[in-house]
N, C-alpha and C. Protein backbone atom coordinates (compact mmCIF):
# COMPACT_ATOMS: atom_id res chain seq x y z
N UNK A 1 -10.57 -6.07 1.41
CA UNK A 1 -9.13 -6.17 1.40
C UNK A 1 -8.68 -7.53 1.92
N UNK A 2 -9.35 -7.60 2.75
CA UNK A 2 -9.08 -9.59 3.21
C UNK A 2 -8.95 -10.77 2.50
N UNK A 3 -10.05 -10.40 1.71
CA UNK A 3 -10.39 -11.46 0.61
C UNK A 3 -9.88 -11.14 -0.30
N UNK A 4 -9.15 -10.09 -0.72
CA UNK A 4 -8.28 -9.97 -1.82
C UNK A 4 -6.47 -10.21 -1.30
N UNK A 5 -6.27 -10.09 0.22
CA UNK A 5 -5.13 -10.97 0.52
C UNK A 5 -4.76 -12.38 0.86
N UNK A 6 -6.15 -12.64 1.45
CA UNK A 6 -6.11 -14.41 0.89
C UNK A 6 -6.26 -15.07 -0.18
N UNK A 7 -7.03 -13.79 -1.56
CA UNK A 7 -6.30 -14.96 -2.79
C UNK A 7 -5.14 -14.78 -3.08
N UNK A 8 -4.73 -13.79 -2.63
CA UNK A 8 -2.40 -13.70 -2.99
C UNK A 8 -2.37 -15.23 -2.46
N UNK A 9 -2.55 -15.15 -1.34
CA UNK A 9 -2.24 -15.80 -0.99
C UNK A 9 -2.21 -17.31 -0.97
N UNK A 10 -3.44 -17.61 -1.46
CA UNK A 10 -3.60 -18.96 -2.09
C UNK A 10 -2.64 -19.26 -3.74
N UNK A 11 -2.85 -18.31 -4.03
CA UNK A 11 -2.20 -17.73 -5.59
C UNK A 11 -0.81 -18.60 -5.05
N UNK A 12 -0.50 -17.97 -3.96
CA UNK A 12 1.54 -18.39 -3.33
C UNK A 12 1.41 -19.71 -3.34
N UNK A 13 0.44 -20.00 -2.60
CA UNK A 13 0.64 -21.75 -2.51
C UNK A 13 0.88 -22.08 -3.85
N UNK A 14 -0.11 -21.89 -5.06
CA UNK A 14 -0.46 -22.44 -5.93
C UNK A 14 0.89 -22.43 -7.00
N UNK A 15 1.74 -21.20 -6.70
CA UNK A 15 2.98 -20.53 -7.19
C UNK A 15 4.17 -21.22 -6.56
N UNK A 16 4.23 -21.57 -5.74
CA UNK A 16 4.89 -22.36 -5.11
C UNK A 16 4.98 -24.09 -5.37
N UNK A 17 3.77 -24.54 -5.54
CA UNK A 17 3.57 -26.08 -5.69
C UNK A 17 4.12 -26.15 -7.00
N UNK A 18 3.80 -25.04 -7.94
CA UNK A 18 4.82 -24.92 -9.41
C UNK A 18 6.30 -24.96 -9.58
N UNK A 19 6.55 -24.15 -8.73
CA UNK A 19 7.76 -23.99 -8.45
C UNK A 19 8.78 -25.09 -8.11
N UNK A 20 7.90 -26.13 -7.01
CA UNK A 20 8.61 -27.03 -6.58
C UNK A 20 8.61 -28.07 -7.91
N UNK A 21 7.25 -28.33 -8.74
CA UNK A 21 7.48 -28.95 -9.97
C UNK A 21 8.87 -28.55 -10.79
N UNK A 22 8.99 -27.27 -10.93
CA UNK A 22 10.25 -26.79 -11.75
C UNK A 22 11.15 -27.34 -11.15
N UNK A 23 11.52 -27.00 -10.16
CA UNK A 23 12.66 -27.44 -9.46
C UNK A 23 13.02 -29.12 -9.29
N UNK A 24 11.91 -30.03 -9.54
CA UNK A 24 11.94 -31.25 -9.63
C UNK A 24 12.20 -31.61 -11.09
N UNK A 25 12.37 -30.47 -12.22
CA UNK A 25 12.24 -30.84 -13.05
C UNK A 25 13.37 -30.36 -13.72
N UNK A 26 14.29 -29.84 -12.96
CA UNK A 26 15.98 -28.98 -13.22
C UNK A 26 15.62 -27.98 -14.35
N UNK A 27 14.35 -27.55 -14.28
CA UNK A 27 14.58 -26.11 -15.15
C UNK A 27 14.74 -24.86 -14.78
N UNK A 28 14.64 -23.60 -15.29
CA UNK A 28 15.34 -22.49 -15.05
C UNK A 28 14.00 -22.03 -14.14
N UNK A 29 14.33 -21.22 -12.82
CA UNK A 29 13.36 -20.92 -12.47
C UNK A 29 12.71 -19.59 -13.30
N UNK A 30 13.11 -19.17 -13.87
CA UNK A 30 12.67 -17.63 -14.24
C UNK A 30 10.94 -17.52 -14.20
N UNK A 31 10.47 -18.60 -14.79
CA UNK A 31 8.81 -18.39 -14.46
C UNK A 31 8.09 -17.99 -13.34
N UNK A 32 8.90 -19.19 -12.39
CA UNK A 32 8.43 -18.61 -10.98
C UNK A 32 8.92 -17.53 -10.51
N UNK A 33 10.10 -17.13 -10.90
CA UNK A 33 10.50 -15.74 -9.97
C UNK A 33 9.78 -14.59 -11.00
N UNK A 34 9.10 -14.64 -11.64
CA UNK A 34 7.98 -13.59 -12.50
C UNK A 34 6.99 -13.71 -11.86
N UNK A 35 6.83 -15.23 -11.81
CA UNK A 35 5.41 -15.36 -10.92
C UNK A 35 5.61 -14.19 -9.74
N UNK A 36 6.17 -14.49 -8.81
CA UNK A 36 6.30 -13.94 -7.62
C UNK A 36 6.42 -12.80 -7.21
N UNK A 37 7.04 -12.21 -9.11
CA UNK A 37 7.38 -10.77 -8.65
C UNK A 37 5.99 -9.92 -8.78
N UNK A 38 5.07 -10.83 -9.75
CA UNK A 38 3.65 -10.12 -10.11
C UNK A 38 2.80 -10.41 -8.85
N UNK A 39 3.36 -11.50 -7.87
CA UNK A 39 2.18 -11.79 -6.79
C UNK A 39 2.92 -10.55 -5.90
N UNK A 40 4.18 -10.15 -5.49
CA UNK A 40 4.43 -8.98 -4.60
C UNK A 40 3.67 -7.60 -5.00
N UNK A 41 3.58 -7.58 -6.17
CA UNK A 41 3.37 -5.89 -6.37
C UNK A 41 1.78 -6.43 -6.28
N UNK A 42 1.38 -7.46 -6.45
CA UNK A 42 -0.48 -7.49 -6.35
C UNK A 42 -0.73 -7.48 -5.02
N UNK A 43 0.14 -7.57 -4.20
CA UNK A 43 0.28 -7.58 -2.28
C UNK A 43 0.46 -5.87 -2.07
N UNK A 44 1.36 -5.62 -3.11
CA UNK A 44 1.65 -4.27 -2.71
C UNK A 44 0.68 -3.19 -2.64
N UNK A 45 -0.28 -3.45 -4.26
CA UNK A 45 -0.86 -2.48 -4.74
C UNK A 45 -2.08 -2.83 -3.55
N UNK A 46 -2.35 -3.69 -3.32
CA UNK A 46 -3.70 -4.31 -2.10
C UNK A 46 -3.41 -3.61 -0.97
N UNK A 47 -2.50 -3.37 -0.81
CA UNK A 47 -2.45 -3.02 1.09
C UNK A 47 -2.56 -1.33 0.75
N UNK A 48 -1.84 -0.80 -0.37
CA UNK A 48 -1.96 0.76 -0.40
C UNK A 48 -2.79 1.24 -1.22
N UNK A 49 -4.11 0.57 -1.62
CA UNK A 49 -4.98 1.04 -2.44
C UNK A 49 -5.98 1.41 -1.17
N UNK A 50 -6.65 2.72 -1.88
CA UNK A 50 -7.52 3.02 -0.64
C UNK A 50 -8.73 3.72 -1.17
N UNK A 51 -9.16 2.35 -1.54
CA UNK A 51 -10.58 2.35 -2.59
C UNK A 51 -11.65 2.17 -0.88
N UNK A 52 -11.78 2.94 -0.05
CA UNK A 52 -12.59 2.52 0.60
C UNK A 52 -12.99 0.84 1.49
N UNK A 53 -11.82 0.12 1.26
CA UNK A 53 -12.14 -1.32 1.37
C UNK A 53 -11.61 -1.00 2.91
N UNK A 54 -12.02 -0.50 4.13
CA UNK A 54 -11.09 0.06 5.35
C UNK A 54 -11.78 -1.21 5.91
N UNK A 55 -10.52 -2.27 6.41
CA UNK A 55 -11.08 -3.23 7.46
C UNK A 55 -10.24 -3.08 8.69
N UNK A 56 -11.10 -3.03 9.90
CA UNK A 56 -10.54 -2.54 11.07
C UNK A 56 -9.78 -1.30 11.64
N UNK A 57 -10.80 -0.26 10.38
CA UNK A 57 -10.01 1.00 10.79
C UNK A 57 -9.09 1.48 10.50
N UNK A 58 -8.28 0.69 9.48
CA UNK A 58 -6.65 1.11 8.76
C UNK A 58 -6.39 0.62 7.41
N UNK A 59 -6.24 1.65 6.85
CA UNK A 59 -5.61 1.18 5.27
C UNK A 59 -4.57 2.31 5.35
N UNK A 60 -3.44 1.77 4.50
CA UNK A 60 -2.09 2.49 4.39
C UNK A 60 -2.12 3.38 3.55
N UNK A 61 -1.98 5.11 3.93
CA UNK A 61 -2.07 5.83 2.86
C UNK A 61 -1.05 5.85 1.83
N UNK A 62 0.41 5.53 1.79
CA UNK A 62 1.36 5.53 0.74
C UNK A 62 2.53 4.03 1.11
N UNK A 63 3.15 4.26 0.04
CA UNK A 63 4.29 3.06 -0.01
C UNK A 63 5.29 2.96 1.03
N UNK A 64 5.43 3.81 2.33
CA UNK A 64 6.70 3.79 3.39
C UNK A 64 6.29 2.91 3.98
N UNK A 65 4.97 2.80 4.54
CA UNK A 65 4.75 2.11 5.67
C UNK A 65 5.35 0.09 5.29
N UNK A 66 5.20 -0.04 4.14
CA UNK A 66 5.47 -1.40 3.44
C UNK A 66 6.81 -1.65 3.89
N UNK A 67 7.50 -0.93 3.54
CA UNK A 67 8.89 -0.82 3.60
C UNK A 67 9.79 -0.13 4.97
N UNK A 68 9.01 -0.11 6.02
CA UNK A 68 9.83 0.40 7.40
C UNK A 68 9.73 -0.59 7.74
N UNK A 69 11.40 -1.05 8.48
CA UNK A 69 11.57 -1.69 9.11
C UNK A 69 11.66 -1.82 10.90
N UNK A 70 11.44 -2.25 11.55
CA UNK A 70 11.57 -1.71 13.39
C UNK A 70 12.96 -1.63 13.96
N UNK A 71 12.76 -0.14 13.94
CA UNK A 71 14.97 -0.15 14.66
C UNK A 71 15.03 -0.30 15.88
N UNK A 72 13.45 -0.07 16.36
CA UNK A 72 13.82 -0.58 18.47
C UNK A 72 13.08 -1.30 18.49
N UNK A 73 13.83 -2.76 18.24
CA UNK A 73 13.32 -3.84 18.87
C UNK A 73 13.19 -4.45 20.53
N UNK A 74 13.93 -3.43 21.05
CA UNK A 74 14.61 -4.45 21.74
C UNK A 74 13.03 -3.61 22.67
N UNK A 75 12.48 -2.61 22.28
CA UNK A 75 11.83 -1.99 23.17
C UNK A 75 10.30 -2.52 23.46
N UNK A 76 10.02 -2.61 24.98
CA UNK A 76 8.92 -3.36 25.67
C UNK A 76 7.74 -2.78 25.77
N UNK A 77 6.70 -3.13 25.48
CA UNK A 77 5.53 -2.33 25.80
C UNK A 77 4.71 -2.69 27.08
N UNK A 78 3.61 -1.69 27.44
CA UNK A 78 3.86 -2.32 28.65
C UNK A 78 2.10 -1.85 28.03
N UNK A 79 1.07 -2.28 29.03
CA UNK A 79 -0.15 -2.15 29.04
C UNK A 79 -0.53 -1.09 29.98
N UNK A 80 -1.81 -0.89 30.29
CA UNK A 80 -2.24 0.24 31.03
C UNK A 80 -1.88 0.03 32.85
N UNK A 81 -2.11 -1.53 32.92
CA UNK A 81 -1.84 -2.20 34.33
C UNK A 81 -0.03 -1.99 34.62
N UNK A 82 0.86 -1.77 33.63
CA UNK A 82 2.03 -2.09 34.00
C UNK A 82 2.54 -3.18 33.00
N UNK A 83 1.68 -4.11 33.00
CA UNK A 83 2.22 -5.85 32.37
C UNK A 83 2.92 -5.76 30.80
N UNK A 84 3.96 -6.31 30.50
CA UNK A 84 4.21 -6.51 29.37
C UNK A 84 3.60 -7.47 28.41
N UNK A 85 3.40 -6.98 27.23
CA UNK A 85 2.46 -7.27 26.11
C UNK A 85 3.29 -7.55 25.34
């Protein structure tokens, strides 16, 4: 799963350095925002596929976890000693 989120991820750079060509070049972006929309769902389908690729003990069983956002931020954790983390 690692190595299939660092080539998104290189993919972005590579999607991006295009992008900035377009944009130097006053055309319509629509390519790149296709690009991008096929590199999200290839991020998407990677993190909730659960072909066995388990690194560090966690792969996401369905699509919520992608999409929750944190409503208590403001809240502190603290460690076993007391100390905030």
């Amino acid at each position: 799963m690692v190595v299939k989120l660092h080539q998104v991820c290189m993919l972005s750079i590579v999607i991006n350095f295009g992008g900035w060509l377009i944009w130097q070049a006053y055309l319509p972006p629509t390519a790149y925002n296709l690009a991008f929309i096929g590199v999200y769902i290839w991020a998407i389908v990677i993190l909730t596929s659960r072909n066995g690729s388990n690194v560090g003990g966690f792969t996401m069983g369905c699509w919520h976890p992608c999409f929750r956002f944190n409503r208590h931020s403001r809240f502190v954790h603290t460690d076993n000693n007391g100390d905030r983390t």
